[in-house]
N, C-alpha and C. Protein backbone atom coordinates (compact mmCIF):
# COMPACT_ATOMS: atom_id res chain seq x y z
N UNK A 1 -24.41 -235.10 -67.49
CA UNK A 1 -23.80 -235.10 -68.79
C UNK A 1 -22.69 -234.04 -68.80
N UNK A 2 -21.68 -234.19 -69.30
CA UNK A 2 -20.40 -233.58 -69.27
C UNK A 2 -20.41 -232.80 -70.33
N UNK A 3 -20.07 -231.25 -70.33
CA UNK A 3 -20.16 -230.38 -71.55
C UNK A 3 -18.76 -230.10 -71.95
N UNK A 4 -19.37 -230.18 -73.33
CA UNK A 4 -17.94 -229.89 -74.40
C UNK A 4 -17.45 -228.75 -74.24
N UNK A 5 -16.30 -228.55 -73.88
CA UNK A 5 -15.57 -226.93 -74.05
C UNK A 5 -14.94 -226.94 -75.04
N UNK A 6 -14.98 -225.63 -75.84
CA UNK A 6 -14.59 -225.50 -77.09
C UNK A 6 -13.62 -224.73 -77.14
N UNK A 7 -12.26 -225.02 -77.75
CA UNK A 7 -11.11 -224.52 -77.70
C UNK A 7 -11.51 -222.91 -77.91
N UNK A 8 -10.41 -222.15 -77.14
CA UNK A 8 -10.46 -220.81 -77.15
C UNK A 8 -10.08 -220.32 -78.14
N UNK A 9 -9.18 -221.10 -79.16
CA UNK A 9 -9.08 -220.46 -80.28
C UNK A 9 -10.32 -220.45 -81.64
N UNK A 10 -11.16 -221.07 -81.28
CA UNK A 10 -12.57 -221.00 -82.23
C UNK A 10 -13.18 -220.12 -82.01
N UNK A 11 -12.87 -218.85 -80.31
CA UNK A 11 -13.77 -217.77 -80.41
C UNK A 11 -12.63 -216.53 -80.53
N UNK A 12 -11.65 -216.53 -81.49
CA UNK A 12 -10.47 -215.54 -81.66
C UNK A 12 -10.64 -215.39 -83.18
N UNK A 13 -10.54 -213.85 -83.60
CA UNK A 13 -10.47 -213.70 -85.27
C UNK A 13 -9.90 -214.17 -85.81
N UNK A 14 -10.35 -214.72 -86.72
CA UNK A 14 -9.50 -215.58 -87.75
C UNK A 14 -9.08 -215.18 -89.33
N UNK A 15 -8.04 -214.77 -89.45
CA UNK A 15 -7.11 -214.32 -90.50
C UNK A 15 -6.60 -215.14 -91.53
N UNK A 16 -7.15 -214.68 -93.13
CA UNK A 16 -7.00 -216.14 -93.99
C UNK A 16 -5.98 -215.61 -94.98
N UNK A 17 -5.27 -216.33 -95.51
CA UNK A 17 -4.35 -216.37 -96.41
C UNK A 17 -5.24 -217.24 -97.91
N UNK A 18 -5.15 -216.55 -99.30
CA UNK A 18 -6.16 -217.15 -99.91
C UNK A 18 -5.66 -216.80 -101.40
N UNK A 19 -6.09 -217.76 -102.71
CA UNK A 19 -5.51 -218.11 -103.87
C UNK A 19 -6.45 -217.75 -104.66
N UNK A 20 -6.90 -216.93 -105.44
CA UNK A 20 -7.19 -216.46 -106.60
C UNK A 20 -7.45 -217.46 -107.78
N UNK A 21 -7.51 -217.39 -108.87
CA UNK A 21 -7.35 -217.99 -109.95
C UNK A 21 -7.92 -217.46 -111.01
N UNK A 22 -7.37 -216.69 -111.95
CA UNK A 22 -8.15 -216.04 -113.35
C UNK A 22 -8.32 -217.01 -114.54
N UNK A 23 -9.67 -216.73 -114.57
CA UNK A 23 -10.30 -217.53 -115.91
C UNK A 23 -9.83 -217.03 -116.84
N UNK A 24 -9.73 -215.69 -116.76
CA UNK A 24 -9.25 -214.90 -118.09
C UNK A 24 -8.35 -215.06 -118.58
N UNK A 25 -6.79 -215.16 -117.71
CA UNK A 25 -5.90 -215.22 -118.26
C UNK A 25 -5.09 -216.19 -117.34
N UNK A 26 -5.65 -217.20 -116.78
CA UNK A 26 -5.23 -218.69 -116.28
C UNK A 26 -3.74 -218.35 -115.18
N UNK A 27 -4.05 -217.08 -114.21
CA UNK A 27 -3.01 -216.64 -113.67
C UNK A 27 -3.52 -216.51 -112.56
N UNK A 28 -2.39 -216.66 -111.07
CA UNK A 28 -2.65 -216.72 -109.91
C UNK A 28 -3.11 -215.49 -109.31
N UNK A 29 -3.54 -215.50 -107.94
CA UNK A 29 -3.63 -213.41 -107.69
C UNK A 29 -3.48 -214.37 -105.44
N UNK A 30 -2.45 -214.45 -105.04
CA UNK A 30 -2.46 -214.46 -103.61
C UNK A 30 -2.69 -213.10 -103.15
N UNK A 31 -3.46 -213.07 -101.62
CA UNK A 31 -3.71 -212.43 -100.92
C UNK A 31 -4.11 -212.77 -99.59
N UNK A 32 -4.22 -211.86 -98.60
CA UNK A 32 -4.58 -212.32 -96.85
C UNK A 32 -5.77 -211.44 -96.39
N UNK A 33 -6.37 -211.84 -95.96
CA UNK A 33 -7.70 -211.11 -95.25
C UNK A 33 -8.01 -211.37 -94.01
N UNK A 34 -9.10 -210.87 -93.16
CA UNK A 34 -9.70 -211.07 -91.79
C UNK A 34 -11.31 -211.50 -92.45
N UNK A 35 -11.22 -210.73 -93.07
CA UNK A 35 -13.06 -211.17 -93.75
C UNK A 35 -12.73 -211.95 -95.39
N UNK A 36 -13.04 -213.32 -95.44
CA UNK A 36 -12.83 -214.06 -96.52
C UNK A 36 -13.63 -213.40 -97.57
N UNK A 37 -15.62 -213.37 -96.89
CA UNK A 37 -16.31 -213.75 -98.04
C UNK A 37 -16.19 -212.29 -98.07
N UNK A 38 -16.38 -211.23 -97.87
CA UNK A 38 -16.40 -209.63 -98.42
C UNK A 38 -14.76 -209.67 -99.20
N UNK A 39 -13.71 -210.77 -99.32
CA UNK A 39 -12.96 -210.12 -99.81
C UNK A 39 -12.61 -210.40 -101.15
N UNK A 40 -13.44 -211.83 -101.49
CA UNK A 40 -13.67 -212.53 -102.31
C UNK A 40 -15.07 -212.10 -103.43
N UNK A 41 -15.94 -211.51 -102.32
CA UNK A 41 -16.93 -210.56 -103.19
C UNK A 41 -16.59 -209.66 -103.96
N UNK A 42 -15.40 -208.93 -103.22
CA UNK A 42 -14.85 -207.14 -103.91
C UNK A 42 -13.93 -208.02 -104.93
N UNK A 43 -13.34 -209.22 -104.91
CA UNK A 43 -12.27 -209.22 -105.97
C UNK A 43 -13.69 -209.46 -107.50
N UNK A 44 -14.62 -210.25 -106.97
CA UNK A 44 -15.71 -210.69 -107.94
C UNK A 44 -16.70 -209.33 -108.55
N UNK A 45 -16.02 -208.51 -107.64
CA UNK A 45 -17.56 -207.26 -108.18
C UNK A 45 -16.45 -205.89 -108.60
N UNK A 46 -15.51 -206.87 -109.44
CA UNK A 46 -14.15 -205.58 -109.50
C UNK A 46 -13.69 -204.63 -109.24
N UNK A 47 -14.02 -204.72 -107.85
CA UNK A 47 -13.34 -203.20 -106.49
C UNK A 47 -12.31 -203.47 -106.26
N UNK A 48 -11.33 -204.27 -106.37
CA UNK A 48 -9.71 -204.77 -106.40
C UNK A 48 -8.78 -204.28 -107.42
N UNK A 49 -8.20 -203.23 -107.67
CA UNK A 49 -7.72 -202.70 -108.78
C UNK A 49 -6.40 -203.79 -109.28
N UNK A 50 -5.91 -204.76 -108.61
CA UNK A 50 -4.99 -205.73 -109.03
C UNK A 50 -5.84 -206.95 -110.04
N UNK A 51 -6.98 -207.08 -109.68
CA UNK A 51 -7.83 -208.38 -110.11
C UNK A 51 -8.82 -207.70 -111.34
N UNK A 52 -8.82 -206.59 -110.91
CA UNK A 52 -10.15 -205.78 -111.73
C UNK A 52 -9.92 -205.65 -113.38
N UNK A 53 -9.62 -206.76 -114.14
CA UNK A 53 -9.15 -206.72 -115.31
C UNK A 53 -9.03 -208.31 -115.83
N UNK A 54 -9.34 -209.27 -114.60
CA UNK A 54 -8.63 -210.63 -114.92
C UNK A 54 -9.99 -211.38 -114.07
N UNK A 55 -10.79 -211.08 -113.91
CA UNK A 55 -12.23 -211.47 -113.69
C UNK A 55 -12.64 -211.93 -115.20
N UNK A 56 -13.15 -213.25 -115.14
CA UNK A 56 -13.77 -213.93 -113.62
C UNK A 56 -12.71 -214.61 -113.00
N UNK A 57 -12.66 -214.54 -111.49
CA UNK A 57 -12.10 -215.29 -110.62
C UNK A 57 -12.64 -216.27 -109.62
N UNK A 58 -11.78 -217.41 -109.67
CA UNK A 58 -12.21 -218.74 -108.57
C UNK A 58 -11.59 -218.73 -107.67
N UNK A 59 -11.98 -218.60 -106.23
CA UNK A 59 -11.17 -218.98 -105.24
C UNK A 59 -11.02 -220.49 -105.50
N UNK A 60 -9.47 -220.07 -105.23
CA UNK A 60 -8.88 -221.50 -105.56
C UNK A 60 -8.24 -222.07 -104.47
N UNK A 61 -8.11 -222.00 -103.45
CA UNK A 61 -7.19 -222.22 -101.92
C UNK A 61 -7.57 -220.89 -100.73
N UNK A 62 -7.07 -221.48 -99.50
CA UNK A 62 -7.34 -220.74 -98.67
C UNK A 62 -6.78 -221.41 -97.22
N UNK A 63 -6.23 -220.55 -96.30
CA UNK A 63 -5.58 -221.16 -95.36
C UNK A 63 -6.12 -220.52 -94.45
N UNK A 64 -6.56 -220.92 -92.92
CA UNK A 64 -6.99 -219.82 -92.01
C UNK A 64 -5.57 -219.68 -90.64
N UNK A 65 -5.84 -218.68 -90.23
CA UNK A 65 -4.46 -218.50 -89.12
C UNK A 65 -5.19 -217.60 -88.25
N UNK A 66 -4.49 -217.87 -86.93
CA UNK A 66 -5.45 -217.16 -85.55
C UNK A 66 -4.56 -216.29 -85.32
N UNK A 67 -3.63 -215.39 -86.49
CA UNK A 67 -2.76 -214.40 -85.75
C UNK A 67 -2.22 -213.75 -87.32
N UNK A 68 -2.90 -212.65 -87.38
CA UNK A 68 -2.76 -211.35 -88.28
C UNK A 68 -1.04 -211.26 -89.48
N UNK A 69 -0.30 -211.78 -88.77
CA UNK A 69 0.78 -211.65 -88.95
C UNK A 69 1.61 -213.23 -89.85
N UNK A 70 0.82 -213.60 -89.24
CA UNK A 70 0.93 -215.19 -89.69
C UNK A 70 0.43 -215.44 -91.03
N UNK A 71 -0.67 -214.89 -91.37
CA UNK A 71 -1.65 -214.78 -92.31
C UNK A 71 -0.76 -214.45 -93.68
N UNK A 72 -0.18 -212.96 -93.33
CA UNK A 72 0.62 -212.11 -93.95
C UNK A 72 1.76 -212.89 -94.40
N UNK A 73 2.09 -213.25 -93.43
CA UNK A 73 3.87 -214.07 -93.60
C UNK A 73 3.48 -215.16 -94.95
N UNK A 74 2.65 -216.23 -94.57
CA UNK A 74 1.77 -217.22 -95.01
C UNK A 74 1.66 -216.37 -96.81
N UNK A 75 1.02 -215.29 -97.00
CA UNK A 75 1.24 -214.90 -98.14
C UNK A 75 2.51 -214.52 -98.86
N UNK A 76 2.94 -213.88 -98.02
CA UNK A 76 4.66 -213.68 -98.91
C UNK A 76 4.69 -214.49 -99.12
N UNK A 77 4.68 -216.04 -98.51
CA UNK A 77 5.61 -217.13 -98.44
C UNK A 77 4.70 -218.23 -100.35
N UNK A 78 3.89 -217.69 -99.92
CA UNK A 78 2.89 -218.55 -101.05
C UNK A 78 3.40 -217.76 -102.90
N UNK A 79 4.31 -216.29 -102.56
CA UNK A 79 4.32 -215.13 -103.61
C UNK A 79 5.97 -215.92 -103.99
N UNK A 80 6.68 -216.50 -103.36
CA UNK A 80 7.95 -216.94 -103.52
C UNK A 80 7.94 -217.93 -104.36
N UNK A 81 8.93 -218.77 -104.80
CA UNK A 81 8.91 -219.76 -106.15
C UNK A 81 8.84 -221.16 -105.13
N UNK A 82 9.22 -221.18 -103.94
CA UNK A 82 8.97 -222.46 -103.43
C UNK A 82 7.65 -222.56 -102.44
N UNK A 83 6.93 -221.21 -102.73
CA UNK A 83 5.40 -221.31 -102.42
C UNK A 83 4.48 -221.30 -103.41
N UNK A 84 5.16 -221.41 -104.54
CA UNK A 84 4.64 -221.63 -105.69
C UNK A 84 4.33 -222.74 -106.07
N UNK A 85 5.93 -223.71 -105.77
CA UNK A 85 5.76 -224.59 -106.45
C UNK A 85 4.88 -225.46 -105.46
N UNK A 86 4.82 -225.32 -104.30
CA UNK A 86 4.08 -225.82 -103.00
C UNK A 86 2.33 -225.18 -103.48
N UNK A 87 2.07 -224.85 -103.95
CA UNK A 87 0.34 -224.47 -104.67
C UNK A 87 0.22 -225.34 -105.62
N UNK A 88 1.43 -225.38 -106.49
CA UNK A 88 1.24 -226.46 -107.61
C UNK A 88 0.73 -228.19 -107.54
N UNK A 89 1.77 -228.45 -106.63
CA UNK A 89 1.63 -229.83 -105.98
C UNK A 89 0.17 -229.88 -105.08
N UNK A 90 0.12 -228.90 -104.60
CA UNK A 90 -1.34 -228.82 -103.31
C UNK A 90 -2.28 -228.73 -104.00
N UNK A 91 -2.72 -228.01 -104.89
CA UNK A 91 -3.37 -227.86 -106.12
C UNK A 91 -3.84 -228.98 -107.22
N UNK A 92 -2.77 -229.64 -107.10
CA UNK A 92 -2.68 -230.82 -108.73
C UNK A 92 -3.93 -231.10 -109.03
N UNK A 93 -4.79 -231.74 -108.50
CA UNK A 93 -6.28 -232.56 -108.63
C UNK A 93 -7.27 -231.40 -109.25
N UNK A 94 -7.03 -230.08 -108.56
CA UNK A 94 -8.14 -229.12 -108.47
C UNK A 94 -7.83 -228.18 -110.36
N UNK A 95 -6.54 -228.03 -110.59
CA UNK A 95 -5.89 -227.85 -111.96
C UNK A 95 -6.21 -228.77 -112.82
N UNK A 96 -5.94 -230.40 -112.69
CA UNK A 96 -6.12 -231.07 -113.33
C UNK A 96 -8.10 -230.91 -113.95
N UNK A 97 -8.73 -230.66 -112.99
CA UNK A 97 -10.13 -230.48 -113.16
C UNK A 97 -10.37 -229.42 -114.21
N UNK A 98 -9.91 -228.23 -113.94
CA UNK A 98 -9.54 -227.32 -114.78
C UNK A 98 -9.23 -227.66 -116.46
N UNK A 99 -8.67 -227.96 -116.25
CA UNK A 99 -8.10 -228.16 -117.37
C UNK A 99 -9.24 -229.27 -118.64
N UNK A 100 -9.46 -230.02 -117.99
CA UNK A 100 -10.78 -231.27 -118.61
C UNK A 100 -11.60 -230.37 -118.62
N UNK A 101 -12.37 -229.21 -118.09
CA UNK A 101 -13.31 -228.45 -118.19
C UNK A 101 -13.03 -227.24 -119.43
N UNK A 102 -11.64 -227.29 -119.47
CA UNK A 102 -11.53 -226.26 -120.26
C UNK A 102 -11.55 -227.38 -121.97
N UNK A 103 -11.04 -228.17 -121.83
CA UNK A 103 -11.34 -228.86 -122.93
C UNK A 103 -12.51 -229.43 -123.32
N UNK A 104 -13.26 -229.89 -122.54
CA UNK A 104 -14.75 -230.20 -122.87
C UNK A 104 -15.42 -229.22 -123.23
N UNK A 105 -15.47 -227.69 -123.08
CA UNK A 105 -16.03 -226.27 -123.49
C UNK A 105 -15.82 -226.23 -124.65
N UNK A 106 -14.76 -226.22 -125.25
CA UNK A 106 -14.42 -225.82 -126.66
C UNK A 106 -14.38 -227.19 -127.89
């Protein structure tokens, strides 16, 4: 039986680029990490002094990249108006949900 080799990049750190979303005040918060779920915990347990006011937050997107720098770039690029409007469109279905939820509540 012939064994699967598993690309070398599945055993290299992996660096995420990742989307926020405030319930509070229905506003974005981008950021990049090496550790997703500890970074997504600290924005949730308000140790993030940017987020720590606009909790509760949903991770709302997330991109992974096998190179530190990429990750980074990947966020500027998401903080710009045509990485904006590129969340919007990528987004649509997951907003649209949003939104029916927010109207069925009230």
């Amino acid at each position: 039986m012939r064994q699967l080799l598993v690309p070398f990049q599945l055993d290299s750190p992996v660096h995420y680029t990742y989307v926020l979303y405030s319930e509070k005040d229905c506003e974005w918060y981008t950021g990049a990490t090496s550790d997703l779920r500890a970074r997504v915990r600290e924005h949730a347990e308000g140790r993030v002094r940017s987020t720590e006011q606009r909790r509760p937050l949903l991770l709302a997107y997330y991109e992974a990249c096998l190179n530190r720098e990429d990750a980074f770039r990947r966020e500027r690029y998401l903080k710009t108006g045509r990485g904006k409007r590129y969340l919007r469109q990528r987004l649509a279905a997951w907003r649209g949900l949003l939104s029916r939820e927010k109207l069925e509540r009230h």
